[in-house]
N, C-alpha and C. Protein backbone atom coordinates (compact mmCIF):
# COMPACT_ATOMS: atom_id res chain seq x y z
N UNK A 1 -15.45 10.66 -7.34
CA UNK A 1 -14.45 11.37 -8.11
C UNK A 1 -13.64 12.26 -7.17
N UNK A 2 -12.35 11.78 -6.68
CA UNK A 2 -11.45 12.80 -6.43
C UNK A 2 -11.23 14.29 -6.85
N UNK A 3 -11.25 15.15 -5.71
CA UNK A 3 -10.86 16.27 -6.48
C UNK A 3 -9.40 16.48 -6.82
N UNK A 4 -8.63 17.75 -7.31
CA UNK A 4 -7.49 17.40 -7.54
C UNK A 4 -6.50 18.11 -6.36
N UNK A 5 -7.09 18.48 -5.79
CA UNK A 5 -6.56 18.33 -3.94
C UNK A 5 -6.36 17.00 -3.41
N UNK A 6 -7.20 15.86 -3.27
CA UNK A 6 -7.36 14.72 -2.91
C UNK A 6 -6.15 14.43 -3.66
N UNK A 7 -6.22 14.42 -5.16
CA UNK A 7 -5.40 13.40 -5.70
C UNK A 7 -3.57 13.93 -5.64
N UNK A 8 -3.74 15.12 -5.48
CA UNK A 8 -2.42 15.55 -5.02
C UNK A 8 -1.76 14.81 -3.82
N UNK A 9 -2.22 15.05 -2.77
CA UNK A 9 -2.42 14.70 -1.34
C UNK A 9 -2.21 13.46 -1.24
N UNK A 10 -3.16 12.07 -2.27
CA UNK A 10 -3.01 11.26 -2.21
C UNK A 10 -1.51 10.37 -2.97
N UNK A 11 -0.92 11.30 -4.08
CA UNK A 11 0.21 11.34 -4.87
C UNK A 11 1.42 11.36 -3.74
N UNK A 12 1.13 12.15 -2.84
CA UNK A 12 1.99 12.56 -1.79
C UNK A 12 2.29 11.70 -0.45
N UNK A 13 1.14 11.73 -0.37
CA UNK A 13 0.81 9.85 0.54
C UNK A 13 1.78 8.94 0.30
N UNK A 14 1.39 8.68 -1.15
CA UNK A 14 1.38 7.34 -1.60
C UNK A 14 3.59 7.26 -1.70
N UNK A 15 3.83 8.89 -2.15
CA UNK A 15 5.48 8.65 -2.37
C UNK A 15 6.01 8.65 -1.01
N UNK A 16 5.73 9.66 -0.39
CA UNK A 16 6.42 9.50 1.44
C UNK A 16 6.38 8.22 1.91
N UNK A 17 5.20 7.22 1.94
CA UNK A 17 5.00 5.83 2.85
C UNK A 17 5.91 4.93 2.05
N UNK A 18 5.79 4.64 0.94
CA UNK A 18 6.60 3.92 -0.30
C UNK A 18 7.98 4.23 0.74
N UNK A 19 8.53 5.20 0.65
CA UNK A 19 9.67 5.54 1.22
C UNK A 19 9.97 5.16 2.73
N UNK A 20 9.05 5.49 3.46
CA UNK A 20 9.06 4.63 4.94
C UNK A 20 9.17 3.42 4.66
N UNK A 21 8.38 2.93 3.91
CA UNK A 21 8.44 1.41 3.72
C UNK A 21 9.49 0.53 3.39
N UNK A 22 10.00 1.27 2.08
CA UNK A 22 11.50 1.08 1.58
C UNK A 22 12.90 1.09 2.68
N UNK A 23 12.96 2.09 3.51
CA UNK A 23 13.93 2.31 4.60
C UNK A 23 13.46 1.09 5.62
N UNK A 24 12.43 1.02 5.73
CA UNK A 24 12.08 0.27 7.13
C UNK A 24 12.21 -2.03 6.70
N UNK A 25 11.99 -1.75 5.70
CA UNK A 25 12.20 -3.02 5.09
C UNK A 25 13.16 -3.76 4.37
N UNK A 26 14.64 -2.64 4.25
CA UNK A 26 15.71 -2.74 3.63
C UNK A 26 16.49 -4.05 4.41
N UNK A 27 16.38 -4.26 5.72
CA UNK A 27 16.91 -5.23 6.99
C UNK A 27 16.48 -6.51 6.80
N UNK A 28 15.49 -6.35 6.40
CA UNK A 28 14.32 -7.47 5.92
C UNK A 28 14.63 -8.09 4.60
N UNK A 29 15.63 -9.06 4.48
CA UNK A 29 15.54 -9.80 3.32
C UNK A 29 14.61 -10.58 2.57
N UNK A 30 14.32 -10.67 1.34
CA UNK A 30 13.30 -10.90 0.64
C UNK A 30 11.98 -10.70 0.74
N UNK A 31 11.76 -9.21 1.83
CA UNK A 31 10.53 -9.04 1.68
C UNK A 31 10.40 -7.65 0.87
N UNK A 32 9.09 -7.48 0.18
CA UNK A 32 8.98 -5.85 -0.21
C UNK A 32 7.88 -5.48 0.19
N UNK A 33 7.50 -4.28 0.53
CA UNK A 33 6.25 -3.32 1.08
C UNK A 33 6.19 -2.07 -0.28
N UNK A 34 5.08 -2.44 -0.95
CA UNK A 34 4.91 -1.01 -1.94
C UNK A 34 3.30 -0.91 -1.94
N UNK A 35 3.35 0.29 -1.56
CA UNK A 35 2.29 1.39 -1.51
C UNK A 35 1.25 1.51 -2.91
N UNK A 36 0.37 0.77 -2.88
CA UNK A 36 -0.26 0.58 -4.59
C UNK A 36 -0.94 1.77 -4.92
N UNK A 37 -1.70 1.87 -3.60
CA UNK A 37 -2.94 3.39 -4.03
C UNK A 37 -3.64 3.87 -2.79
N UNK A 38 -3.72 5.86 -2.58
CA UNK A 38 -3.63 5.29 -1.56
C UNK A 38 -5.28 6.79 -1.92
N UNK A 39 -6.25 6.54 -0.83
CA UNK A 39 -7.23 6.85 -1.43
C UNK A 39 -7.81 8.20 0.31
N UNK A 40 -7.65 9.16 0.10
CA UNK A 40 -8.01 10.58 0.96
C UNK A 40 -9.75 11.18 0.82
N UNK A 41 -10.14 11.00 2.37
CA UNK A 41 -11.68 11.05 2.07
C UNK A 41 -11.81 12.40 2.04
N UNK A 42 -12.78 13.47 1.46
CA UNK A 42 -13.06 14.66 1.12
C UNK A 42 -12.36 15.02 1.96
N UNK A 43 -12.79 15.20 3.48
CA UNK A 43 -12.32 16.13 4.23
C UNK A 43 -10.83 16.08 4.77
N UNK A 44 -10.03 15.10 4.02
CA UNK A 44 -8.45 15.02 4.42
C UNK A 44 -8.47 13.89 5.41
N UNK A 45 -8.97 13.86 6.25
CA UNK A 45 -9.03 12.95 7.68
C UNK A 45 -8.80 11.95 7.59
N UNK A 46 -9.09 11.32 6.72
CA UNK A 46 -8.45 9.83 6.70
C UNK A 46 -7.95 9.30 5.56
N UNK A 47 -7.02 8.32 5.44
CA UNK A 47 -6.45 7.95 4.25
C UNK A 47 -6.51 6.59 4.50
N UNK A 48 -6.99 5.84 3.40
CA UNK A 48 -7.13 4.73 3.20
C UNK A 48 -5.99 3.67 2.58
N UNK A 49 -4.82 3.04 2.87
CA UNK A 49 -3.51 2.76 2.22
C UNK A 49 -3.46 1.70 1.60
N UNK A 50 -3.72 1.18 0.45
CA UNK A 50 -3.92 -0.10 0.13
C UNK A 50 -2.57 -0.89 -0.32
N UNK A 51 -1.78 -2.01 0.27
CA UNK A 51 -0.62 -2.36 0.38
C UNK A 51 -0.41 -3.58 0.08
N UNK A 52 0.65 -3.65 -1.20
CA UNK A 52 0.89 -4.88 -1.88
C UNK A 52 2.10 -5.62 -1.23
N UNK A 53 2.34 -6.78 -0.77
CA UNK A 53 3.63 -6.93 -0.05
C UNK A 53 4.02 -8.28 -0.58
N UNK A 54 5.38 -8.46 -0.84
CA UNK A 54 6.09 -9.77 -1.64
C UNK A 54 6.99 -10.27 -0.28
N UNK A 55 7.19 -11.43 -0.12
CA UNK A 55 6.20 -12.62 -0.52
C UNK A 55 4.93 -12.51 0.02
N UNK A 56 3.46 -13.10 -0.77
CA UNK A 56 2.35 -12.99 -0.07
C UNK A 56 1.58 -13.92 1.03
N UNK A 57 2.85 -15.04 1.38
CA UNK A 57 2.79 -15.80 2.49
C UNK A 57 2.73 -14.78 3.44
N UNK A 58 3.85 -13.95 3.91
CA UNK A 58 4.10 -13.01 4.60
C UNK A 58 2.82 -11.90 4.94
N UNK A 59 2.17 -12.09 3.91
CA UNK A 59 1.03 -11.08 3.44
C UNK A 59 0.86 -10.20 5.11
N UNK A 60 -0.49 -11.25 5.51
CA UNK A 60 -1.01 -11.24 6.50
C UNK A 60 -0.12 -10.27 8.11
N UNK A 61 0.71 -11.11 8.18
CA UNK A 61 1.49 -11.46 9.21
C UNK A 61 2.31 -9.62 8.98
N UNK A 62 2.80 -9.11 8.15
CA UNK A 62 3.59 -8.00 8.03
C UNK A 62 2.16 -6.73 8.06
N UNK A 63 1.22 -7.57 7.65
CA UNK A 63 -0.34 -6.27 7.69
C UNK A 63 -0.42 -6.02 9.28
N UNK A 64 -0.62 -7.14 9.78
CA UNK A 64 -0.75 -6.84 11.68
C UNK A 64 0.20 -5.90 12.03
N UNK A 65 1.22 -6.39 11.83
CA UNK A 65 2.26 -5.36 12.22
C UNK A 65 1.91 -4.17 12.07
N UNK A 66 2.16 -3.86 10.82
CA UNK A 66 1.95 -2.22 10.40
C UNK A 66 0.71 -1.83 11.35
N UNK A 67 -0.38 -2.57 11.13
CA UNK A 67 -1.76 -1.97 11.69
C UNK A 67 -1.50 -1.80 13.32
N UNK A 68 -0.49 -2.62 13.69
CA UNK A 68 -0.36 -2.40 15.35
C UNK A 68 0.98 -1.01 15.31
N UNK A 69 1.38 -0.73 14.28
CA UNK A 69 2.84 0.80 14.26
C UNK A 69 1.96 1.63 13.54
N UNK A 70 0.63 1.87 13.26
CA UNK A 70 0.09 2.79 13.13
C UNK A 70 0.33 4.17 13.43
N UNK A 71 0.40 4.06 14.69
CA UNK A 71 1.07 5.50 15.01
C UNK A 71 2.06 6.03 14.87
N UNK A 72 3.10 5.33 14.92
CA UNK A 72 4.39 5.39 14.48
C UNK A 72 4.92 6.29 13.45
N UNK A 73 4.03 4.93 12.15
CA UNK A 73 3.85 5.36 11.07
C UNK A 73 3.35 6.82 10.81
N UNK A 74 2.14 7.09 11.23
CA UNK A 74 1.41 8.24 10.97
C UNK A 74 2.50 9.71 11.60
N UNK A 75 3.11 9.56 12.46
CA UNK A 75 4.24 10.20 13.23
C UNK A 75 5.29 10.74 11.84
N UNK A 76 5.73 9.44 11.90
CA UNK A 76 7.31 9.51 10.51
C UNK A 76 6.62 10.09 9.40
N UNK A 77 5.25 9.97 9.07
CA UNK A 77 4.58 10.43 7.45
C UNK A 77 4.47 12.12 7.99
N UNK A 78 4.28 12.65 9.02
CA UNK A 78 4.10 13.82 9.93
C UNK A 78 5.70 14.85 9.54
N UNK A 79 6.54 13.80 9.91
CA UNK A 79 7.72 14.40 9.83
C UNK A 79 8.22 14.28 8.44
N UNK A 80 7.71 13.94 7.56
CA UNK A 80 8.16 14.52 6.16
C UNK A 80 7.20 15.14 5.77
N UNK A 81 5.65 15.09 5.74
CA UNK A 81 5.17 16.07 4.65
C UNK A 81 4.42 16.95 5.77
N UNK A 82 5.01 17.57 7.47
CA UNK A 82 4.14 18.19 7.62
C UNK A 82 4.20 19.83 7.62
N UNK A 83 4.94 19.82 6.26
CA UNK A 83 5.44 21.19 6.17
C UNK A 83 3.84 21.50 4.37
N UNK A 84 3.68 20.35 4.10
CA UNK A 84 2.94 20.76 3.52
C UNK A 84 1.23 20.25 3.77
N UNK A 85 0.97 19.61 4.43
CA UNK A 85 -0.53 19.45 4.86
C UNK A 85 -0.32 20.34 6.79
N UNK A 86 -1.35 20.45 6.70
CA UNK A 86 -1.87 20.85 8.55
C UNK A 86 -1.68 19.72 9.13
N UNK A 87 -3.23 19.42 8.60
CA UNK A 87 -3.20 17.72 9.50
C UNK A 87 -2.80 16.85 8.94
N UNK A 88 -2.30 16.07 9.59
CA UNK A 88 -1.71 14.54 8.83
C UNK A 88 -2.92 13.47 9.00
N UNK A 89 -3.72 12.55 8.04
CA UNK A 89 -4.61 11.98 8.12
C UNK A 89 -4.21 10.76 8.65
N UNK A 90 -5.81 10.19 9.38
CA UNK A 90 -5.67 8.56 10.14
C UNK A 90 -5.54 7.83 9.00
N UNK A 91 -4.62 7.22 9.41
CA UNK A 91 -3.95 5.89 8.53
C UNK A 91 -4.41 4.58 8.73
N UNK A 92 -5.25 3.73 7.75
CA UNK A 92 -6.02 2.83 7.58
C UNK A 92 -5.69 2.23 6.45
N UNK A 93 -4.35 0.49 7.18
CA UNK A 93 -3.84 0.23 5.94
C UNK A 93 -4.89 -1.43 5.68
N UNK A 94 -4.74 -1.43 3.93
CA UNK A 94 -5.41 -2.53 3.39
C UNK A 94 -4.69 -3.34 2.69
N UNK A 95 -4.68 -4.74 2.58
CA UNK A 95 -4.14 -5.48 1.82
C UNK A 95 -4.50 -5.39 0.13
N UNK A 96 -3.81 -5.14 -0.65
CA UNK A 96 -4.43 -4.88 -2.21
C UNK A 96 -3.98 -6.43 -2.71
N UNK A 97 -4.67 -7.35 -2.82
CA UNK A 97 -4.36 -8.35 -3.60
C UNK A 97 -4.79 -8.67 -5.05
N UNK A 98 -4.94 -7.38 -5.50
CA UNK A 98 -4.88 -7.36 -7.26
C UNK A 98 -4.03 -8.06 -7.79
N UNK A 99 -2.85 -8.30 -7.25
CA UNK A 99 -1.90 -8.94 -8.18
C UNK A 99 -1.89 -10.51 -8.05
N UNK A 100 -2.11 -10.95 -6.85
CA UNK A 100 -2.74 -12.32 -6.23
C UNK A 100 -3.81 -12.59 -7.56
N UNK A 101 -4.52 -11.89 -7.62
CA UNK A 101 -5.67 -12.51 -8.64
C UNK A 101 -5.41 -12.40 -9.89
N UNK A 102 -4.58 -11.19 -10.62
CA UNK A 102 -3.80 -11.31 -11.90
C UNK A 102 -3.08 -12.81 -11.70
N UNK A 103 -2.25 -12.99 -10.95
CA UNK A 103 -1.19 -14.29 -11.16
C UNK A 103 -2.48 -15.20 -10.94
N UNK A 104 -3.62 -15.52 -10.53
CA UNK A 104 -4.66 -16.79 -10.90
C UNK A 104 -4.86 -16.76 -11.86
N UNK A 105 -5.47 -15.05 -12.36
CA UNK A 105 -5.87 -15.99 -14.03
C UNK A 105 -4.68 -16.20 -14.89
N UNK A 106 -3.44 -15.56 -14.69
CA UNK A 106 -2.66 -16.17 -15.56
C UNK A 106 -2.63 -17.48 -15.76
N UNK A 107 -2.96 -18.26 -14.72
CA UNK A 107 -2.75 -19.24 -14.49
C UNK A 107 -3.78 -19.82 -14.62
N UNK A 108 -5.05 -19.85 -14.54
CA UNK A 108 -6.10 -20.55 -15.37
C UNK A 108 -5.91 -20.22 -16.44
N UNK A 109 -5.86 -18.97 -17.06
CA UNK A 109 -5.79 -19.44 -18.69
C UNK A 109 -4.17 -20.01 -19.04
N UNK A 110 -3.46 -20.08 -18.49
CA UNK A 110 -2.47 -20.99 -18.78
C UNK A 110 -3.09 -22.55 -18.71
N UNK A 111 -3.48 -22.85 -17.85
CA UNK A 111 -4.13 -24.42 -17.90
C UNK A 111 -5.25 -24.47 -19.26
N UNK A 112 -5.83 -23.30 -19.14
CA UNK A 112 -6.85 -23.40 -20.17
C UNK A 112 -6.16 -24.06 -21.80
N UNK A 113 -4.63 -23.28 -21.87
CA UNK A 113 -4.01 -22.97 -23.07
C UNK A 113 -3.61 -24.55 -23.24
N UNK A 114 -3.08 -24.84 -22.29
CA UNK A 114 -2.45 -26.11 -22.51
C UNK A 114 -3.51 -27.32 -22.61
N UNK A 115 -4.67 -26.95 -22.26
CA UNK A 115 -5.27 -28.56 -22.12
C UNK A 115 -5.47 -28.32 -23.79
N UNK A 116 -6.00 -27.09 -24.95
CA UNK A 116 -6.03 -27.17 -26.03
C UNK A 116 -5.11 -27.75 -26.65
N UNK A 117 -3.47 -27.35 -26.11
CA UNK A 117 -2.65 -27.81 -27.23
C UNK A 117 -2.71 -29.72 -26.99
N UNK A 118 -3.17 -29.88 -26.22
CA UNK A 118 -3.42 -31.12 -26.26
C UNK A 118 -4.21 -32.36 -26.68
């Protein structure tokens, strides 16, 4: 259970990177980078970024990246919110493929639906 420090913090996370992401991917036609959830361990220090990205061919291939501009990243997130945290936490991004598995079962129970009407 988050406290409501964490979940502030993590609220704050989650809108600043969204926003890096958005600027940094605008060049980038048909891809998107959005920030799903992003999860701050007790002591601030690290943040865990879990990251949904369209198309999910791309998935993979745009995760390396980021994970190799790590610092970068953690830098630019520095220079917007470091008027309100001290430290800026290690950034540890994850692929969230929740939505990958929503669009399967749509899609099994779509097959499901249709073999009935048949």
């Amino acid at each position: 259970m988050d406290t409501t420090r964490q979940q502030k913090i993590n609220r704050l996370i989650q809108k600043e990177l969204s926003e890096i992401f958005r600027k940094q991917t605008q060049q980038m036609r048909g891809v998107l980078v959005s920030v799903s959830t992003v999860r701050v361990s007790p002591d601030l220090g690290i943040a865990k970024v879990y990251l949904s990205i369209f198309p999910s061919e791309k998935a993979e291939e745009l995760l390396e990246n980021i994970k190799i501009n790590v610092k970068t990243l953690r830098f630019d997130l520095g220079q917007k919110v470091g008027k309100q945290l001290r430290v800026i936490p290690e950034l540890s991004f994850y692929l969230d493929d929740s939505l990958d598995y929503l669009e399967n079962i749509d899609k099994l129970l779509g097959k499901e639906n249709n073999s009935k009407d048949e």
